[in-house]
Protein backbone atom coordinates (compact mmCIF):
# COMPACT_ATOMS: atom_id res chain seq x y z
CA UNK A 1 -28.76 -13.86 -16.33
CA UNK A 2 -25.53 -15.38 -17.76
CA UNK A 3 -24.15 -18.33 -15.46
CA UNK A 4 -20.34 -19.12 -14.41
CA UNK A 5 -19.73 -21.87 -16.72
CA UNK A 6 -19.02 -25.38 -16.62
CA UNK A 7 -16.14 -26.55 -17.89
CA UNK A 8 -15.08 -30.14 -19.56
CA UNK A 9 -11.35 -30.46 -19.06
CA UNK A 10 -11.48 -34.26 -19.62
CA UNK A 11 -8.92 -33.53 -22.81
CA UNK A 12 -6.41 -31.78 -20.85
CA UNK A 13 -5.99 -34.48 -18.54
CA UNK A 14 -6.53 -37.30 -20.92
CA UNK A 15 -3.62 -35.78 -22.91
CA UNK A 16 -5.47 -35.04 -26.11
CA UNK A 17 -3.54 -31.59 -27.12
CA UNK A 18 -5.50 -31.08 -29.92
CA UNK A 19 -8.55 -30.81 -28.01
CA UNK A 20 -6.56 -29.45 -25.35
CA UNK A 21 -5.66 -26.01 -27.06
CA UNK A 22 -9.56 -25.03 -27.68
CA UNK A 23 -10.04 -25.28 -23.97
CA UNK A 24 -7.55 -22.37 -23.95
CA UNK A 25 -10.32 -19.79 -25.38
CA UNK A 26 -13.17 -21.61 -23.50
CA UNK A 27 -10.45 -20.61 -20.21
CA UNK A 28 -9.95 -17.01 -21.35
CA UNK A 29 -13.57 -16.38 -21.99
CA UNK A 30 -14.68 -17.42 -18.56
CA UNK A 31 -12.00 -15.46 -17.14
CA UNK A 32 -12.65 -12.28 -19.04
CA UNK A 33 -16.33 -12.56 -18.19
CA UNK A 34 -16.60 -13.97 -14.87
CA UNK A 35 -12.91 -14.89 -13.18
CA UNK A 36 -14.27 -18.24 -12.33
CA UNK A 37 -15.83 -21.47 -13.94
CA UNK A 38 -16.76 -24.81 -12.80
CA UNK A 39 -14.57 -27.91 -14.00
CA UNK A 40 -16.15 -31.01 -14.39
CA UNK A 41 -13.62 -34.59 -16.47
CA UNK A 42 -10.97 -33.55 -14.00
CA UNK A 43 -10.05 -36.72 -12.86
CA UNK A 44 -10.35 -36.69 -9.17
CA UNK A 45 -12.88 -39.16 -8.42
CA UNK A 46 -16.23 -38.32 -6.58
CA UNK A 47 -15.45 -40.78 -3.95
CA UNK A 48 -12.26 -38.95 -3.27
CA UNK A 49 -13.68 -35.74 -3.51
CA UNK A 50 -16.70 -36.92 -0.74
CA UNK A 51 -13.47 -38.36 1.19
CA UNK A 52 -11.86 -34.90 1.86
CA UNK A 53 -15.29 -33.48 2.98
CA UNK A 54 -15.49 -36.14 5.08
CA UNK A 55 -12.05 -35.74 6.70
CA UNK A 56 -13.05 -32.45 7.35
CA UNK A 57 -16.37 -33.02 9.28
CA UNK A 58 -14.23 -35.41 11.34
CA UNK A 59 -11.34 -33.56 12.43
CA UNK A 60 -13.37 -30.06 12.95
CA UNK A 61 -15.79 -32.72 15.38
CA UNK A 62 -12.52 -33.24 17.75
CA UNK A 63 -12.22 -32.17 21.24
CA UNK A 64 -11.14 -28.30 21.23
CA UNK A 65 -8.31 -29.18 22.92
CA UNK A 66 -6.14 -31.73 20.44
CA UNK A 67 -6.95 -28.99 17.89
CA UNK A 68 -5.66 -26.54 19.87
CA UNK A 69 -3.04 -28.63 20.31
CA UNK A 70 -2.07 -27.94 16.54
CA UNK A 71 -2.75 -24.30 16.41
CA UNK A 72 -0.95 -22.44 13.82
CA UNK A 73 0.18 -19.62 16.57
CA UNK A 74 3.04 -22.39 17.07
CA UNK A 75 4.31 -22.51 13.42
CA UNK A 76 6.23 -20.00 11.40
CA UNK A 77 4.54 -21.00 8.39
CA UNK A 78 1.10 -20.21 9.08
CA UNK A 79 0.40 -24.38 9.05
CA UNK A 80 -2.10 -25.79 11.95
CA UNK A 81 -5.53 -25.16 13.06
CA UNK A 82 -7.19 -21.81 12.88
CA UNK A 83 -9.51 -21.25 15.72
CA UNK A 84 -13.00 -19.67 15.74
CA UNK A 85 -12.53 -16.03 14.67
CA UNK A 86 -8.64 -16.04 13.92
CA UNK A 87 -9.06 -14.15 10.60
CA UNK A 88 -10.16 -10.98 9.95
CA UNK A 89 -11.77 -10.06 6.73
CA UNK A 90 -13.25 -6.51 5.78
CA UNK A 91 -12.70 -5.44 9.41
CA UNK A 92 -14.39 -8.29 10.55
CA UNK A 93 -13.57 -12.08 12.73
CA UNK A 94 -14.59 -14.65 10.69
CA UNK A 95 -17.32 -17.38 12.00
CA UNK A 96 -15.34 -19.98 10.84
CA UNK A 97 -12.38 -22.38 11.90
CA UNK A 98 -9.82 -23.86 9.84
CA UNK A 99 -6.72 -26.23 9.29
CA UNK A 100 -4.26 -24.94 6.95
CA UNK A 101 -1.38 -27.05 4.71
CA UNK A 102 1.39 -25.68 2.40
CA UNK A 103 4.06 -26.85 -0.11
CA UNK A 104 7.16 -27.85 0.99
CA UNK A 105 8.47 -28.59 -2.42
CA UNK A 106 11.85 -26.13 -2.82
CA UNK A 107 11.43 -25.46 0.83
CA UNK A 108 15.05 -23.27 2.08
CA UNK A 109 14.77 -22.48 5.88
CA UNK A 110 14.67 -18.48 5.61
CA UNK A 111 11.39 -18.73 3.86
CA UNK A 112 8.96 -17.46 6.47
CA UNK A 113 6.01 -19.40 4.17
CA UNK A 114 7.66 -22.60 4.45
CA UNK A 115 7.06 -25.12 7.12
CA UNK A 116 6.42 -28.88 8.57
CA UNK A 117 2.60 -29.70 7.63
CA UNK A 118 0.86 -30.90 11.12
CA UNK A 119 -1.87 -33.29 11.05
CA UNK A 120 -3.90 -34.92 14.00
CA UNK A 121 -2.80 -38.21 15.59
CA UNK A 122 -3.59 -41.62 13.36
CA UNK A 123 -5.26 -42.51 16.32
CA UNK A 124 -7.79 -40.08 16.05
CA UNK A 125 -7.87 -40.05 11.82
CA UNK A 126 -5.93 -42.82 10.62
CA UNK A 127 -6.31 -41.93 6.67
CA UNK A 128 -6.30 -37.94 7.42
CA UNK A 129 -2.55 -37.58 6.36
CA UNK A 130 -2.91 -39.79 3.05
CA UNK A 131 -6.40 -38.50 2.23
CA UNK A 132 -4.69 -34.31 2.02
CA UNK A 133 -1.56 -35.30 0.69
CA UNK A 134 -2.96 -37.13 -1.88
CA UNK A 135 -5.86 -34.69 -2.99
CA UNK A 136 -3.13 -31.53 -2.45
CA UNK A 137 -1.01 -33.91 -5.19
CA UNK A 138 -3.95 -34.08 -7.72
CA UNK A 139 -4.27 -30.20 -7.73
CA UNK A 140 -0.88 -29.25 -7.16
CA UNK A 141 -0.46 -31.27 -11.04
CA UNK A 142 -4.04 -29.77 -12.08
CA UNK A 143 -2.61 -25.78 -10.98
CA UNK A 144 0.31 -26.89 -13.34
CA UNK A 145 -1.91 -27.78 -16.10
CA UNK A 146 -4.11 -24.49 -15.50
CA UNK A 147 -0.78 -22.36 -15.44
CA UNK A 148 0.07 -23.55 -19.42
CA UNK A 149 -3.71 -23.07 -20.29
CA UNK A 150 -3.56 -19.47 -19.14
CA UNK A 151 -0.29 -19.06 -21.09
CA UNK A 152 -1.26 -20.02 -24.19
CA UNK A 153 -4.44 -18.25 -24.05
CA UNK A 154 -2.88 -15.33 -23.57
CA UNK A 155 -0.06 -16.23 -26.10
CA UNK A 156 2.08 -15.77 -23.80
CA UNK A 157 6.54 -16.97 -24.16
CA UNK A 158 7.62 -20.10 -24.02
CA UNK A 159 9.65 -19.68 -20.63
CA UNK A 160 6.52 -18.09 -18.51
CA UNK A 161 6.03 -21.66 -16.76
CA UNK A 162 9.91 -22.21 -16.14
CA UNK A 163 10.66 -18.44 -14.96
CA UNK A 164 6.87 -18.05 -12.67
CA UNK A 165 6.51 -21.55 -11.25
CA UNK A 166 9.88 -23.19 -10.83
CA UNK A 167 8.45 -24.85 -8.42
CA UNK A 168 5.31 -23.78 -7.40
CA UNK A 169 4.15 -22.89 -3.73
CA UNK A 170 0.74 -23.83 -2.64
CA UNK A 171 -1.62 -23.80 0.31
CA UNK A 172 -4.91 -25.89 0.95
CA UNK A 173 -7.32 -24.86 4.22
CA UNK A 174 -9.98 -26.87 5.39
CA UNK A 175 -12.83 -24.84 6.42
CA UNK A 176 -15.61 -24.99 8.94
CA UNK A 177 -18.28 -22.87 8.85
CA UNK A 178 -20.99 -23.47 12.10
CA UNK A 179 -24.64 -22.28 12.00
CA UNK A 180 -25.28 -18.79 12.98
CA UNK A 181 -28.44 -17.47 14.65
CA UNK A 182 -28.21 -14.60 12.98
CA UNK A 183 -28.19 -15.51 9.45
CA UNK A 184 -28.04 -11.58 8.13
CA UNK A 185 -25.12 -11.13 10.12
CA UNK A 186 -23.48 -14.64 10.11
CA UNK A 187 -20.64 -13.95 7.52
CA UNK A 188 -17.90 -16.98 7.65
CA UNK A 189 -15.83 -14.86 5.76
CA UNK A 190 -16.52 -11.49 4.65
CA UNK A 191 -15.73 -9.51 0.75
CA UNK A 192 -12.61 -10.44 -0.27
CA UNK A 193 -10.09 -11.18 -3.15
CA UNK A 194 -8.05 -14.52 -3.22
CA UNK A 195 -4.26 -13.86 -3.07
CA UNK A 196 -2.48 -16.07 -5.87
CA UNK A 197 -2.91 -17.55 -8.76
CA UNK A 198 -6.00 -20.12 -9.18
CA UNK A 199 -7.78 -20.78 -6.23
CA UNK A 200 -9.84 -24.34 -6.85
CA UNK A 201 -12.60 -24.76 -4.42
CA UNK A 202 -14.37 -28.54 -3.30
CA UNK A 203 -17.73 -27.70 -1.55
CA UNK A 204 -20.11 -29.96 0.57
CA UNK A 205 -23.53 -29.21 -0.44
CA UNK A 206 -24.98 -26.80 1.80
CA UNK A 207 -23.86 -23.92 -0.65
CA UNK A 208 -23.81 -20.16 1.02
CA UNK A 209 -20.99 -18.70 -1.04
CA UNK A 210 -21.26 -15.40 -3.10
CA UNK A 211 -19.62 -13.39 -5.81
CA UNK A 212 -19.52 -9.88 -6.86
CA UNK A 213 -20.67 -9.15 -10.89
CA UNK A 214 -18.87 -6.58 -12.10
CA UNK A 215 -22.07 -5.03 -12.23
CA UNK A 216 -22.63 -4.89 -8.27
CA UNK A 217 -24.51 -8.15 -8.57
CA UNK A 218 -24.27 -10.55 -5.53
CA UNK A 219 -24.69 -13.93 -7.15
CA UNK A 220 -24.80 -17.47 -5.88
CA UNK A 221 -21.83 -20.14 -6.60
CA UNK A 222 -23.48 -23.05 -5.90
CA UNK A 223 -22.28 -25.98 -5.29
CA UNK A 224 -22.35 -28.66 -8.09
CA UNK A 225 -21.66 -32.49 -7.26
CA UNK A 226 -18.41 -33.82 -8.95
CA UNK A 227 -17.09 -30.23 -10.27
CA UNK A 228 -14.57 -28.07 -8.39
CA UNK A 229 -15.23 -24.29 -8.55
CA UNK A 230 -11.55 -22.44 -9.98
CA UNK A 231 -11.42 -18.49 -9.34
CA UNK A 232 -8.28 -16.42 -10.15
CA UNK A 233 -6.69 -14.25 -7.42
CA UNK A 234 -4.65 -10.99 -7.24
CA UNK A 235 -1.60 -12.24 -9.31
CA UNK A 236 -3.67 -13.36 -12.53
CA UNK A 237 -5.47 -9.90 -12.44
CA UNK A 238 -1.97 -7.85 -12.07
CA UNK A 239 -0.15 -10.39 -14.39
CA UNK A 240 -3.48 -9.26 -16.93
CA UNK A 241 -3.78 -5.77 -15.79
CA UNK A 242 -7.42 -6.21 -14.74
CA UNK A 243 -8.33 -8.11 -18.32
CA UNK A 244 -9.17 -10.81 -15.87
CA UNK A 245 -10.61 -9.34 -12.82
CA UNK A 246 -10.25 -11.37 -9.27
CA UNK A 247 -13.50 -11.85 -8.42
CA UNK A 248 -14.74 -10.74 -4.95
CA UNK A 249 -16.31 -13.54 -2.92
CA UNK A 250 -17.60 -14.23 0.77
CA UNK A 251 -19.59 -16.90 2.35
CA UNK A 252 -22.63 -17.21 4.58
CA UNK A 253 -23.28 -19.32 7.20
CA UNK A 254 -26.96 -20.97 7.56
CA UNK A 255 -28.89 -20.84 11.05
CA UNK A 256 -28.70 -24.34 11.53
CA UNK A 257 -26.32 -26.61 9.24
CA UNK A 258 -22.37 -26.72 9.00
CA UNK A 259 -20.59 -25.40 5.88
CA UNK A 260 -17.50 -27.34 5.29
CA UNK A 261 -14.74 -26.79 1.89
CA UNK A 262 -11.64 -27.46 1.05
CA UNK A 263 -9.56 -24.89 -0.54
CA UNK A 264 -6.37 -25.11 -2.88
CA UNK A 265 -4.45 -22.14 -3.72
CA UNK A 266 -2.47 -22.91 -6.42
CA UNK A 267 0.77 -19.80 -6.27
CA UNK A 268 3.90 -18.67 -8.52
CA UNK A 269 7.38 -19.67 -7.14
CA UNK A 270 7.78 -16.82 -3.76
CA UNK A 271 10.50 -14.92 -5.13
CA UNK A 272 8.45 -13.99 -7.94
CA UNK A 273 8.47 -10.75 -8.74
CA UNK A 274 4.63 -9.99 -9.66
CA UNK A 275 4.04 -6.82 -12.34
CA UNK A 276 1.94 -6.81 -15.63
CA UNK A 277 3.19 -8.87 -18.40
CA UNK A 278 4.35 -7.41 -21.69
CA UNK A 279 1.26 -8.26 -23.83
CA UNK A 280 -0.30 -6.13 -26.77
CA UNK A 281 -3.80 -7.07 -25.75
CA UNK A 282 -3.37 -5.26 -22.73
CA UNK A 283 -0.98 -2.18 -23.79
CA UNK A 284 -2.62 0.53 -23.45
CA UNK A 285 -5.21 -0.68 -19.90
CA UNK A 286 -5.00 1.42 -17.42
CA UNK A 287 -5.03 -0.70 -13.86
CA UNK A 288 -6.15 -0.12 -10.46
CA UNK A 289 -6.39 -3.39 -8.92
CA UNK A 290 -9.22 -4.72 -7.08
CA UNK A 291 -7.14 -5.21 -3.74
CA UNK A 292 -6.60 -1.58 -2.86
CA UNK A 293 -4.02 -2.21 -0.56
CA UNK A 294 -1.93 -3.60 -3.50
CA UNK A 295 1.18 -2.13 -4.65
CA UNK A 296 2.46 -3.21 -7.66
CA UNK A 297 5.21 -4.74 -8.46
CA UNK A 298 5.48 -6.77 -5.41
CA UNK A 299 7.81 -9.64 -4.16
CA UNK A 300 5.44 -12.38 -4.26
CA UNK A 301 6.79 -14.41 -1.46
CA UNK A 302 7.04 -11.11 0.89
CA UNK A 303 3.03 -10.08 -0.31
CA UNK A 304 2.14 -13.65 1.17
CA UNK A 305 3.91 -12.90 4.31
CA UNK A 306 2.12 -9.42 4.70
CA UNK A 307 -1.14 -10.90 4.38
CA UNK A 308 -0.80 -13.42 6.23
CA UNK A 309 0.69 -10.92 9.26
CA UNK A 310 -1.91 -8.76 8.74
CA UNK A 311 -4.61 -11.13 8.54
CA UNK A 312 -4.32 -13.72 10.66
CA UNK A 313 -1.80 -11.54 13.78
CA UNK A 314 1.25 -11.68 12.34
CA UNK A 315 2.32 -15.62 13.48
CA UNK A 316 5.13 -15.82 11.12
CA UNK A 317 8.21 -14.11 12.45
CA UNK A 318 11.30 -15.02 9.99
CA UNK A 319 12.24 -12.15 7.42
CA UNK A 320 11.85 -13.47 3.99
CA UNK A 321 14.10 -12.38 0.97
C-alpha cells in the first residue's frame, strides 16, 4: 500500500531556489494523493523538538488546580487550558486535555480570535514561555514558506501571499491524551477535518493517530523521530475545490501510556474571505466539501469563531467583523 511520504525540505530553508521550485511538484503530489506528508531538513532541531514534548508532559503533570487556574472559559480568545472532555468531536467529549496559544501579530481588539497568550508561573516551568514562543516562531516562518510552495504549485498570482496572509493568524495546542481502559472506545479525538490552512503536527512516540484513504481506508500516521507530520485543512481543500482533499483524522488513546503532541495551525489573515480560486486545473470540479457543515464562501475569521463556539461551548463572546 502506498505510504504518506517523506519529504526533504532542507533546500527551502537553506535558500537554494533552484532546488526549491521542484519541491513544489513533490508538495502538490502528496497533496493530491494523500493531503499530508512528513517533512524531514526542516531546521528545527531534534533537541528542540524533544523540548516541546517535554514541556508538555510537565505542565499536563501539574496540580488540577493551577491549570484550572488558566482555563480558557476565562479568555475571549479561546487561549488557556482545556480540561478533560471540553471538546466535542463527531458528537462525542474528547479523552483528552489541552493548552491552547494563538497569534497576536495584527491583533485589533474587536477580533473575538485575538487574545493575551497565558502560560503557567516560571516557578512552576521556568523555560515554558521561551520554549512555545520560540517553536510557534519556527513554524509560524515554516507556514510562510509552505504558503509560497502551494502557490507556485498551483501557479497561482503573484499577490496570493500579500492579499491571503497579510499577516497570518495561527494557533498551537498542546495535547494530552491519558490511557483508556477501554481501548475500542478510548477516542482522544474523534473523525474530523482540520480548520485552516496547514496543520504541522510534532508527536511523542507512542503513535495512535489515524487517517481516512479516500478509499475508506483507516491508516496509521506514525510517528517518525525528527520529521513533523503537515496535513491541509478546510481552506486548502475549498481554495482547490477538493483537488486537495482535507484529510479526515482522529486519534486513539492506549490502555496504559500517555499520548502527548503539539499542534500548529498555520491560518490565512481572519478577514479572509475563503471561496475557490480562479484556476483552469480546477474549472470545471464540481465541490462538496468534506466538512458538511461548510458553506462556502465564508468569512474566515467569523468560520473560526463558529467552530470554536460550537465546539468547545461558545467561550468567545465579542462579535467579529
Amino acid at each position: 500500500m502506498e505510504k504518506v511520504p517523506i519529504i526533504d525540505i532542507s533546500p527551502l530553508i537553506e535558500g537554494d531556489q533552484i532546488k526549491a521550485d521542484s519541491l513544489a511538484n513533490e508538495f502538490k503530489s502528496a497533496l493530491e494523493s494523500f493531503g499530508a506528508f512528513y517533512i524531514k531538513g526542516h531546521g528545527i532541531p531534534v533537541d528542540a523538538m524533544n523540548t516541546v514534548l517535554q514541556q508538555a508532559r510537565d505542565f499536563f503533570s501539574l496540580p488540577l488546580e493551577k491549570k484550572n487556574a488558566l482555563s480558557f472559559k476565562d479568555s475571549n480568545a479561546f487561549r488557556g487550558y482545556f480540561h478533560m472532555g471540553a471538546e466535542l468531536t463527531a458528537g462525542k467529549p474528547d479523552i483528552k486535555e489541552g493548552f491552547f496559544f494563538g497569534s497576536n501579530e495584527g491583533r485589533e481588539s474587536d477580533y473575538a480570535m485575538f487574545g493575551e497568550n497565558r502560560f503557567p508561573d516560571e516557578k512552576d516551568l521556568p523555560d515554558f514561555k521561551v520554549c512555545i514562543e520560540s517553536f510557534m516562531s519556527s513554524l509560524s516562518d515554516l507556514g510562510m514558506k509552505f504558503a509560497q510552495l502551494f502557490a507556485g504549485g498551483l501557479g497561482l498570482k503573484d499577490d496570493f501571499i500579500q492579499t491571503m496572509f497579510n499577516p497570518p493568524f495561527y494557533n498551537m495546542t498542546l495535547w494530552h491524551y491519558p490511557p483508556h481502559p477501554k481501548v475500542q472506545d478510548g477516542w482522544g479525538i474523534g473523525p474530523h477535518t482540520d480548520y485552516e490552512v496547514f496543520t504541522f503536527l510534532l508527536q511523542d512516540s507512542v503513535g495512535g493517530l489515524e487517517m481516512k484513504r479516500r478509499d475508506g481506508r483507516w491508516v496509521d500516521l506514525p510517528p517518525i523521530e525528527g520529521t513533523l507530520l503537515v496535513m491541509i485543512g478546510d481552506v486548502t481543500e475549498c481554495w482547490t475545490k477538493g483537488l486537495y482533499r482535507a484529510p479526515v483524522h482522529r486519534v486513539k488513546n492506549t490502555h496504559s501510556v500517555s499520548r502527548y503532541s503539539a499542534a500548529f495551525f498555520f491560518q490565512p489573515n481572519l478577514k479572509t474571505v475563503v471561496e475557490p480560486l480562479d484556476m483552469q486545473a480546477t474549472k470545471n470540479y464540481e465541490y462538496h466539501p468534506t466538512r458538511k457543515d461548510l458553506k462556502i464562501p465564508f468569512s474566515y475569521g467569523n468560520q473560526l469563531k463558529l467552530n470554536y463556539d460550537k465546539y468547545f461551548g461558545g467561550a468567545a463572546t465579542k462579535v467579529l467583523y
